[in-house]
C-alpha atoms as a PDB file:
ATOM      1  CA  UNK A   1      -2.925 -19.982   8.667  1.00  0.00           C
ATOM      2  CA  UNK A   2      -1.316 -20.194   5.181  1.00  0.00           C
ATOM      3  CA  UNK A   3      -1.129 -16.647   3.638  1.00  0.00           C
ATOM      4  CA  UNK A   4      -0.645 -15.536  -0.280  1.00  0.00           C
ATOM      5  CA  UNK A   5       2.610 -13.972  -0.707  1.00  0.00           C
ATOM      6  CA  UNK A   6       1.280 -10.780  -0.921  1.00  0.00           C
ATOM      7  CA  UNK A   7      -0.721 -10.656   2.152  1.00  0.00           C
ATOM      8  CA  UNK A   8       2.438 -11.894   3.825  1.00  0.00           C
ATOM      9  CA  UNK A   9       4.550  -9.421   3.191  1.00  0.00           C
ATOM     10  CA  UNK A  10       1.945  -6.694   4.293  1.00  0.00           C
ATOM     11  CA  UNK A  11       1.581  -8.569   7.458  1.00  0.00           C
ATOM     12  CA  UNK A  12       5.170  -8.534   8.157  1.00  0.00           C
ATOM     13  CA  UNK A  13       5.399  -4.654   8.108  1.00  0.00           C
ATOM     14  CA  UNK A  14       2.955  -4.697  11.392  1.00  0.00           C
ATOM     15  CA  UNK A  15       4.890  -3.647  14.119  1.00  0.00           C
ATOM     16  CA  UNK A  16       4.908  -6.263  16.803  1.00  0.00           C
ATOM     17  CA  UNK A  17       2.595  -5.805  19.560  1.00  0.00           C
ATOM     18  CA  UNK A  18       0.343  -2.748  18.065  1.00  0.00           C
ATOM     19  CA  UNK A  19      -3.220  -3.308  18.263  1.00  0.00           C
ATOM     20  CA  UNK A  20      -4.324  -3.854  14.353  1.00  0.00           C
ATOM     21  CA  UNK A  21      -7.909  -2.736  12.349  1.00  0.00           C
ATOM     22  CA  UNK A  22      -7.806  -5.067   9.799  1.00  0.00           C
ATOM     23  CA  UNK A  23     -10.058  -2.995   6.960  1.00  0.00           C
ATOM     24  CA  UNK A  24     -11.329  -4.998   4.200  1.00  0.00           C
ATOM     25  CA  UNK A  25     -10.682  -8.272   6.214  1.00  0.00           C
ATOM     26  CA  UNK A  26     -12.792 -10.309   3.701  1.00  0.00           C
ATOM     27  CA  UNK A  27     -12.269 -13.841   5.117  1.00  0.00           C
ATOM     28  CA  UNK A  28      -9.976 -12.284   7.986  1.00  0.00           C
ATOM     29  CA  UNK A  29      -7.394 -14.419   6.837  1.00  0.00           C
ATOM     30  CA  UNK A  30      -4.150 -11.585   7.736  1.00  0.00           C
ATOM     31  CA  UNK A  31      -6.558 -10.785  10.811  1.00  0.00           C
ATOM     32  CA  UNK A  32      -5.978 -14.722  12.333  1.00  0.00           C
ATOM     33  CA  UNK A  33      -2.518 -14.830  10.738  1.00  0.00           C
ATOM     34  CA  UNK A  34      -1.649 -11.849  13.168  1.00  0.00           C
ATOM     35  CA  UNK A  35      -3.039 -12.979  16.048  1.00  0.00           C
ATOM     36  CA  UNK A  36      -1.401 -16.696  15.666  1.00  0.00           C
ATOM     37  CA  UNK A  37       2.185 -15.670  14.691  1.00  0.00           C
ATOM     38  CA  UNK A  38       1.833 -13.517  18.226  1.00  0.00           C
ATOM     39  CA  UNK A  39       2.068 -10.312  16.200  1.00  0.00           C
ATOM     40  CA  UNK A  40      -0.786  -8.539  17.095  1.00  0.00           C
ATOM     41  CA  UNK A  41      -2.565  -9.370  20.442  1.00  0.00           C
ATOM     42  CA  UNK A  42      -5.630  -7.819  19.411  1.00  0.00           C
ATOM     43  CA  UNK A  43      -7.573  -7.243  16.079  1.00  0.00           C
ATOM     44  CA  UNK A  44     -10.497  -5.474  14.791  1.00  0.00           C
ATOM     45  CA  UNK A  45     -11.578  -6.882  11.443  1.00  0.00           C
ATOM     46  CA  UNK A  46     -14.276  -4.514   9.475  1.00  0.00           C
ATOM     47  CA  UNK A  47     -15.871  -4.642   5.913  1.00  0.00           C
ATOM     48  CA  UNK A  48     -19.006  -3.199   4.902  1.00  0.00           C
ATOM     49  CA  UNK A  49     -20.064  -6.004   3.145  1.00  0.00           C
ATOM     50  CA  UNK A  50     -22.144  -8.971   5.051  1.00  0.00           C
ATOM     51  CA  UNK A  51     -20.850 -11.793   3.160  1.00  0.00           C
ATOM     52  CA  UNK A  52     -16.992 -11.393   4.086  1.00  0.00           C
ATOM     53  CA  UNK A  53     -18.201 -10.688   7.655  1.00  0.00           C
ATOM     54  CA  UNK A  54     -20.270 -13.766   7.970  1.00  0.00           C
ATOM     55  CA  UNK A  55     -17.184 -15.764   6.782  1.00  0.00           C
ATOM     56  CA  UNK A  56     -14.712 -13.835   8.695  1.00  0.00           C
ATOM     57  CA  UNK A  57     -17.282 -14.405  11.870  1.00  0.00           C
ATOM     58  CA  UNK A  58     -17.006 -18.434  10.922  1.00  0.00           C
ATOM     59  CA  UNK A  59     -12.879 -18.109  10.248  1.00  0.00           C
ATOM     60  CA  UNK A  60     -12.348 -16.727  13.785  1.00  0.00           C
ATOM     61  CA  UNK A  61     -15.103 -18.998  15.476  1.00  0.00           C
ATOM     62  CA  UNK A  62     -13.046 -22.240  13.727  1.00  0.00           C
ATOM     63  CA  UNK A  63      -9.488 -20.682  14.979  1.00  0.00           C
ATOM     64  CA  UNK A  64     -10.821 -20.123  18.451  1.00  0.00           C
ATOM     65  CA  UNK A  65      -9.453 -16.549  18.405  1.00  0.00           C
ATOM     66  CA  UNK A  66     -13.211 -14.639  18.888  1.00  0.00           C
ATOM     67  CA  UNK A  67     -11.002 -13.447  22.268  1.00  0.00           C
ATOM     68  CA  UNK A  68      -8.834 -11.507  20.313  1.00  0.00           C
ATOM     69  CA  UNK A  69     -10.409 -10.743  17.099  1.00  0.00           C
ATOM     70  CA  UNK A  70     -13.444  -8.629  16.999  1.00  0.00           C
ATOM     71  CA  UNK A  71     -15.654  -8.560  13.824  1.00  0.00           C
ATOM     72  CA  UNK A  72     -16.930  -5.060  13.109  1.00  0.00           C
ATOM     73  CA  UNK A  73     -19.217  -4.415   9.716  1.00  0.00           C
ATOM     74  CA  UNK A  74     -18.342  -1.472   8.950  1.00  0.00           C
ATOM     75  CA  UNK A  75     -17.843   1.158   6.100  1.00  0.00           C
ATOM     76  CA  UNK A  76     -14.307   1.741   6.275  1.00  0.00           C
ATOM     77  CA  UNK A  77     -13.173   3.194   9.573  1.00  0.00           C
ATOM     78  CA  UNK A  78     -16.746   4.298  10.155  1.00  0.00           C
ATOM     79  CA  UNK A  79     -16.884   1.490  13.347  1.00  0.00           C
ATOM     80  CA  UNK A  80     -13.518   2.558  14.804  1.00  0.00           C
ATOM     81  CA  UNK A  81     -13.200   4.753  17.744  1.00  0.00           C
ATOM     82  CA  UNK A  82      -9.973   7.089  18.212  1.00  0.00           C
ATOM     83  CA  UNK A  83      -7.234   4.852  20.126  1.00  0.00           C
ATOM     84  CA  UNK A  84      -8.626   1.695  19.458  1.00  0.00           C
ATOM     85  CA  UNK A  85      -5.973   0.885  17.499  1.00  0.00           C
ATOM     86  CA  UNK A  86      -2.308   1.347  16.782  1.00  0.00           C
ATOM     87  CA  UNK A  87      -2.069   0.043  13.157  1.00  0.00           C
ATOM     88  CA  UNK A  88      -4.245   0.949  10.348  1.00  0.00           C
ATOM     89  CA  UNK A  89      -3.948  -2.063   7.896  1.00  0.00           C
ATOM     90  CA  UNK A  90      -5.757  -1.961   4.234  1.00  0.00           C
ATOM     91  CA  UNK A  91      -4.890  -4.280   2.066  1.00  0.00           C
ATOM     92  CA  UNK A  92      -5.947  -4.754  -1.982  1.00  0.00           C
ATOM     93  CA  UNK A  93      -8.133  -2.094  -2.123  1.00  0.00           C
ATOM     94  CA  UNK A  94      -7.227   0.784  -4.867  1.00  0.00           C
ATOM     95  CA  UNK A  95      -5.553   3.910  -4.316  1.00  0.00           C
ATOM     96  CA  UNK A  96      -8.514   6.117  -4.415  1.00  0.00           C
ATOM     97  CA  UNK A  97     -10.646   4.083  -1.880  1.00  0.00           C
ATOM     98  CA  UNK A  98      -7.629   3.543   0.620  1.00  0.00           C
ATOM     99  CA  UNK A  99      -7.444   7.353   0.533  1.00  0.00           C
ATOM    100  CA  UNK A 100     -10.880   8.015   0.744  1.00  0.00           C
ATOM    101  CA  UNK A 101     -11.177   5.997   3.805  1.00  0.00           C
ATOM    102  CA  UNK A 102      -8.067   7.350   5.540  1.00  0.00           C
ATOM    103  CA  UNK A 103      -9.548  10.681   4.643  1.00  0.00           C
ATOM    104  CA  UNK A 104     -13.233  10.287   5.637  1.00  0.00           C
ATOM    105  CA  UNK A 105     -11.775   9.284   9.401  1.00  0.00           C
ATOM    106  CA  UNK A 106      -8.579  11.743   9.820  1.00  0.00           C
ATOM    107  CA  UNK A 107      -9.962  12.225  13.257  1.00  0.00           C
ATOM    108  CA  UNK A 108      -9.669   8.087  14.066  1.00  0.00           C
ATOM    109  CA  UNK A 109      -6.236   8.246  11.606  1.00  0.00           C
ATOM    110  CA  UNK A 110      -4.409  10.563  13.920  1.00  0.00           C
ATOM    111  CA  UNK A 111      -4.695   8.726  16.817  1.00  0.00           C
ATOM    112  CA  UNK A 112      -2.805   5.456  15.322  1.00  0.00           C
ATOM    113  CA  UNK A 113       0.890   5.171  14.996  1.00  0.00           C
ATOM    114  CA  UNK A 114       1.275   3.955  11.722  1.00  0.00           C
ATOM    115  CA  UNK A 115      -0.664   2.723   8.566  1.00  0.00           C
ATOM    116  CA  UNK A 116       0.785  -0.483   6.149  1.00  0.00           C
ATOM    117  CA  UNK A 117      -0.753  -0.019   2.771  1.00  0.00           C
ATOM    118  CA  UNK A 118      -1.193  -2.202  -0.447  1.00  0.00           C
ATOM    119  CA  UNK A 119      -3.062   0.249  -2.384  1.00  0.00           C
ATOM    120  CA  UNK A 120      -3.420  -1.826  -5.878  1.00  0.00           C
ATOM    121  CA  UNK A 121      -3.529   1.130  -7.926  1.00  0.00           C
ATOM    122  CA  UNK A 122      -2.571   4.934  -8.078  1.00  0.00           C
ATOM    123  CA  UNK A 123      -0.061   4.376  -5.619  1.00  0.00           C
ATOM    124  CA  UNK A 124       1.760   7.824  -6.287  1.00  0.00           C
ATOM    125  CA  UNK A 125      -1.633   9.422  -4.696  1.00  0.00           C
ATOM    126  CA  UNK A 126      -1.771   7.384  -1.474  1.00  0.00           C
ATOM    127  CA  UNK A 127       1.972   8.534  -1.069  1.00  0.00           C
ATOM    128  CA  UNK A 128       1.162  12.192  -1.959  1.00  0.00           C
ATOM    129  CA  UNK A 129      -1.334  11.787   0.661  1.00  0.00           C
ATOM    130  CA  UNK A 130       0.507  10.552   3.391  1.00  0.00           C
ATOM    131  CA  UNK A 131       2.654  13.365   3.080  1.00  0.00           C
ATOM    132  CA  UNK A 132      -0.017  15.953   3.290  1.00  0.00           C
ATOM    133  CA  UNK A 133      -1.227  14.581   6.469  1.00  0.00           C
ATOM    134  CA  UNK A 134       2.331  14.281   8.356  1.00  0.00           C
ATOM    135  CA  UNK A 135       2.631  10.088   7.364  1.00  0.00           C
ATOM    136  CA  UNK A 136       6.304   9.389   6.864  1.00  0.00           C
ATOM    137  CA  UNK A 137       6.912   5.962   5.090  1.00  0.00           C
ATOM    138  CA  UNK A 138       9.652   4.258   6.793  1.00  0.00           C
ATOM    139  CA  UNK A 139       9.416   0.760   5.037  1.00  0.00           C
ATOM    140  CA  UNK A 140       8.265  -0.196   1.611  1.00  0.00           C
ATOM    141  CA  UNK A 141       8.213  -3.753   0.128  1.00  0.00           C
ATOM    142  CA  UNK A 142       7.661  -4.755  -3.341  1.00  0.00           C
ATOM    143  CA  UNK A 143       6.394  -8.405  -4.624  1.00  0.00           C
ATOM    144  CA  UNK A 144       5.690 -10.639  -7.828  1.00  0.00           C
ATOM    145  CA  UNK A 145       3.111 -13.105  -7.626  1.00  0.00           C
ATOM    146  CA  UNK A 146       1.362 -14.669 -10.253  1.00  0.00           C
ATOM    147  CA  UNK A 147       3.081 -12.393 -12.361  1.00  0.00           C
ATOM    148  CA  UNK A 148       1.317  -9.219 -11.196  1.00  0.00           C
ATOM    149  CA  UNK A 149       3.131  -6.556  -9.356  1.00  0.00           C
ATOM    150  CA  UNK A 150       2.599  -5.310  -5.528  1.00  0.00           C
ATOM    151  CA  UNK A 151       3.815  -2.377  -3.476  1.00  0.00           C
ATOM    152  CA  UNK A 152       3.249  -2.528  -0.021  1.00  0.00           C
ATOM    153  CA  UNK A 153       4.467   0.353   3.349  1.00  0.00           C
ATOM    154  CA  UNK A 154       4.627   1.381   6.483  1.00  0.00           C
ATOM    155  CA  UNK A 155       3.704   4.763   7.329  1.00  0.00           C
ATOM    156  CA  UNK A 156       4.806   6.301  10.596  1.00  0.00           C
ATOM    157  CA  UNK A 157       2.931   9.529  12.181  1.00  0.00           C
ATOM    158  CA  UNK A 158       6.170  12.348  11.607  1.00  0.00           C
ATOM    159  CA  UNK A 159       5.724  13.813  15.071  1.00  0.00           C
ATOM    160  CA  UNK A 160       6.810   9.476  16.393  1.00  0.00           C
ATOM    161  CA  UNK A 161      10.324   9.671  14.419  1.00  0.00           C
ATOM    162  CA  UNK A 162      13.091  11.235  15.507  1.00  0.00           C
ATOM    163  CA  UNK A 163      14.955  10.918  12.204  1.00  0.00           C
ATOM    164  CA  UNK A 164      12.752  11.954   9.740  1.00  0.00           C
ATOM    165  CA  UNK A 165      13.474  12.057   5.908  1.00  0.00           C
ATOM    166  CA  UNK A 166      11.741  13.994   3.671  1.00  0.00           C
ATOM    167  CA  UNK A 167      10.545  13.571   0.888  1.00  0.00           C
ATOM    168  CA  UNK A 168      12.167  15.583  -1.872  1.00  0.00           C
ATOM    169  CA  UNK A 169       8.892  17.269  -3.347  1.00  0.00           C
ATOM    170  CA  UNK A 170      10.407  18.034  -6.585  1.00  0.00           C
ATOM    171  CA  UNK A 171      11.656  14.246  -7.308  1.00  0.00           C
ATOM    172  CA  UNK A 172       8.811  12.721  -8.686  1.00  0.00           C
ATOM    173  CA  UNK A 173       9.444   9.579  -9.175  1.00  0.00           C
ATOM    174  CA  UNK A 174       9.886   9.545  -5.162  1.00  0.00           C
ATOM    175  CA  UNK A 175       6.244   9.223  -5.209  1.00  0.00           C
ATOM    176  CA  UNK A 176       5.613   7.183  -8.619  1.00  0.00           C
ATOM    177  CA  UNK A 177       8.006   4.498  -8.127  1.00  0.00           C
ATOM    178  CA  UNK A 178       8.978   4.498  -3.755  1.00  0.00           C
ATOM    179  CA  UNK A 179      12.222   6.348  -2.696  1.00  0.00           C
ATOM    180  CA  UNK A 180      12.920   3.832  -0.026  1.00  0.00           C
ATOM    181  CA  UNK A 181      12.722   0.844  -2.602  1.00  0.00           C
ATOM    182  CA  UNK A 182      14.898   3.813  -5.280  1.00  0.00           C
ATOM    183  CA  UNK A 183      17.416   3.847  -2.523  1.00  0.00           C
ATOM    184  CA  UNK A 184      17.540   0.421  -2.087  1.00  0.00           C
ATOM    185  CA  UNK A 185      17.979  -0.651  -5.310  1.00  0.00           C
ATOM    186  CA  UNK A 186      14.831  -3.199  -5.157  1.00  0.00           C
ATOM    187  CA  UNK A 187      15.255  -5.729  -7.630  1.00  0.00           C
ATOM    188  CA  UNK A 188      11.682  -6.088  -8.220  1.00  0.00           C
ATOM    189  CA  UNK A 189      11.118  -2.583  -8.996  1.00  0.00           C
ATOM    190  CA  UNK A 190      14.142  -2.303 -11.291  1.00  0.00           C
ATOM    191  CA  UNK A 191      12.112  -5.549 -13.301  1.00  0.00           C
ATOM    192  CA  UNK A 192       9.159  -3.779 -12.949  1.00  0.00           C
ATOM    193  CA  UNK A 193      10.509  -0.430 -14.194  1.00  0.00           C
ATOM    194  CA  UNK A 194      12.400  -2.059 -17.388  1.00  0.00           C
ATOM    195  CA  UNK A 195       9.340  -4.082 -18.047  1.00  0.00           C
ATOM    196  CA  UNK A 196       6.992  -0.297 -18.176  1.00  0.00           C
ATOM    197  CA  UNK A 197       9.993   1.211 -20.349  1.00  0.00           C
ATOM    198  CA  UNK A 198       9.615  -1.503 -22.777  1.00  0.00           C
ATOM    199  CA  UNK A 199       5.928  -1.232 -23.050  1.00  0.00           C
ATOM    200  CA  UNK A 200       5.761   2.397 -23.029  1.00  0.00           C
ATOM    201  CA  UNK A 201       8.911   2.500 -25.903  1.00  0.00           C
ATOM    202  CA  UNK A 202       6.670  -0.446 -27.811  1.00  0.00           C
ATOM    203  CA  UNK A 203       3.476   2.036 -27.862  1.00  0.00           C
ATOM    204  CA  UNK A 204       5.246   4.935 -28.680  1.00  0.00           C
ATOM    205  CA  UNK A 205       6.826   3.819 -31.722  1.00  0.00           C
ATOM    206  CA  UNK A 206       2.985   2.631 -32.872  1.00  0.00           C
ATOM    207  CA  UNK A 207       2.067   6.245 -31.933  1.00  0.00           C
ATOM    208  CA  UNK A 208       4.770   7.725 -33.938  1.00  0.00           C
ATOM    209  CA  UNK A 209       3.762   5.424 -37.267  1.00  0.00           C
ATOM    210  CA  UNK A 210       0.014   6.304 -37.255  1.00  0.00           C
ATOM    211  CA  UNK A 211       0.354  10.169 -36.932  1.00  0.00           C
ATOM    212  CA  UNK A 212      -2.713  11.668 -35.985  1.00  0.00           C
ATOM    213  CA  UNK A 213      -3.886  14.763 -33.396  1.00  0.00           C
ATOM    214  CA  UNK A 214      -5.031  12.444 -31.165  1.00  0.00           C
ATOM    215  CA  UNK A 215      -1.385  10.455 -31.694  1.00  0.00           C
ATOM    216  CA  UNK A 216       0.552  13.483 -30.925  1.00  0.00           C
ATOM    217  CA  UNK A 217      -1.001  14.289 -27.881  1.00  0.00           C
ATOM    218  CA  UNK A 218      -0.535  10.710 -26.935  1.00  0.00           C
ATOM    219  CA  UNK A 219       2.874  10.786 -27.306  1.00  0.00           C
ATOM    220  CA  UNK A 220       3.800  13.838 -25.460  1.00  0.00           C
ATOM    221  CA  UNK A 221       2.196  11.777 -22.343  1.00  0.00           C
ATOM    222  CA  UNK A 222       4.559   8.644 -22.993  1.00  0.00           C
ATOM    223  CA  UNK A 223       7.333  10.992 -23.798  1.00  0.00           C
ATOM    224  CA  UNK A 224       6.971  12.234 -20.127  1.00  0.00           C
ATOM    225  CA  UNK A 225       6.530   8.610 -18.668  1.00  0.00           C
ATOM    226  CA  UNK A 226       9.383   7.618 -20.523  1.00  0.00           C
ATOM    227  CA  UNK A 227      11.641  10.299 -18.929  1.00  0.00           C
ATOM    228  CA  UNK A 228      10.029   9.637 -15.525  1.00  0.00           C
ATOM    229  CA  UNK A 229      11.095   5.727 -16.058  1.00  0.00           C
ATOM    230  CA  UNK A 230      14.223   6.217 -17.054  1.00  0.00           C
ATOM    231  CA  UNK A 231      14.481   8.920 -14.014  1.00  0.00           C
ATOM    232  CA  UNK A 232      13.806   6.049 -11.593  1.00  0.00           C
ATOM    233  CA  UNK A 233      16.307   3.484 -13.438  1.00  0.00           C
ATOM    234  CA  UNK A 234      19.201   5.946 -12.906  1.00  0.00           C
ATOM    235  CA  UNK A 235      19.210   5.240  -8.967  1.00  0.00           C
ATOM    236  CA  UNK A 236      20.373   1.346 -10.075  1.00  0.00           C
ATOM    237  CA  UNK A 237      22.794   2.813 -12.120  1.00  0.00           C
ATOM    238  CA  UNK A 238      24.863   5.389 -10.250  1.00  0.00           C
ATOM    239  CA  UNK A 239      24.053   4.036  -6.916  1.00  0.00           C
ATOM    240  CA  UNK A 240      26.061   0.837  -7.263  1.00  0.00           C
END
C-alpha cells in the first residue's frame, strides 16, 4: 500500500503496537498501510458516510486484512467504545470538525493514549484544545506536497509523560505556528512562514494605498499577523 506523502507522515507518528481508530478512513488506505507495515495490529476504520465505507469494506476484503481491520460507519467517534483503542487518528478533516469530534466523545478520548492530528485548517484551535483537555503534543511534523502546506502531531494524555513541557500560554505563536517545529527550526515552516510574511506585507501595502474605514481596520489585523510572523521567524534566527 502506496501512501501520499502526507498520509505518510501522519502514519509514522502512530506509536508502534497501539490499537488505531482510523476516523475519516475514506478508502482506508492509512488503515491497511498500518496494519501491513506491522504498525498497528488492530484497526477500527469509521466514516459516516456509506460510500467510503463500501470502498473501505472492498480495500480490506482485496488486502485480506478483514482480521484486523474492522469497518465501523460511524459519525465520528459515535461507534467507539472507551478502551477500544489506544490511538485516535484523524486525518484531513478541518480544525473545527476534528475538535468537534474529539469533543462530542471526551468520555471515549480519555481512555486513549494519544491522538495524531492533520487538522487542515485552524490548527491554532485544535492545539488550544488539546491543552484544555490535558493533551500534550510531543511530536509535530510539517510537509509540502503539491505545493500545499501540512501540519501533522502527536498528542500524549499529560498524566502518561513524565517530562512534561508546557506550553507557554502567553507565546502565541506556540499555538499558531507549533513550538516543537519553533524549537526545531523546521525548514518547512520557516518557508512557510516567509512565504505568509510576503503575502501579508504584499496586501498591506494595497491596504495602505486605497485608504478607506474598512482599509484601516484591515490593516490593524495584518499589522498583528505581521508581528505574530515575524515573532515565529525570530526562533530561526537566534536559535542557530
Amino acid at each position: 500500500m502506496q501512501l501520499s506523502k502526507r498520509l505518510h507522515a501522519v502514519a509514522s507518528l502512530v506509536t508502534p503496537n497501539n490499537r488505531v481508530a482510523d476516523v475519516g478512513c475514506d478508502h482506508a488506505y492509512t488503515s491497511i498501510y498500518l496494519v501491513e507495515n506491522n504498525i498497528s495490529p488492530l484497526v477500527i476504520a469509521m466514516d459516516v458516510n456509506q460510500g467510503p465505507i463500501d470502498r473501505a469494506r472492498a480495500n480490506v476484503s482485496n488486502f485480506g486484512y478483514e482480521d484486523r481491520i474492522e469497518v465501523r460507519k460511524s459519525d465520528g467517534l459515535e461507534k467507539l467504545e472507551k478502551n477500544e483503542a489506544d490511538t485516535i487518528l484523524i486525518a484531513g478533516m478541518g480544525g473545527g470538525l476534528t475538535i468537534q469530534i474529539l469533543s462530542q466523545r471526551m468520555e471515549v478520548v480519555e481512555t486513549v493514549r494519544e491522538l495524531v492530528l492533520q487538522p487542515q485548517s485552524e490548527i491554532h484551535l485544535v492545539r488550544r484544545m488539546l491543552y484544555k483537555n490535558n493533551f500534550l503534543i510531543t511530536m509535530e511534523n510539517m510537509i509540502k506536497e503539491d505545493g500545499k502546506y501540512y501540519v501533522m502531531m502527536r498528542a500524549e494524555a499529560r498524566l502518561l509523560i513524565m517530562d512534561q513541557e508546557a506550553y507557554d500560554l502567553t507565546k502565541e505563536e506556540h499555538f499558531s505556528f507549533g513550538r516543537l517545529l519553533l524549537e526545531e527550526q523546521h525548514p518547512i515552516l520557516s518557508e512557510f512562514l516567509l512565504r505568509e510574511l510576503g503575502l501579508y506585507e504584499n496586501l498591506y501595502r494595497t491596504l495602505v494605498a486605497e485608504p478607506s474605514k474598512h482599509s484601516l481596520i484591515r490593516q490593524k489585523e495584518i499589522t498583528k499577523k505581521i508581528e505574530l510572523i515575524e515573532q515565529g521567524l525570530r526562533y530561526f534566527i537566534h536559535n542557530k
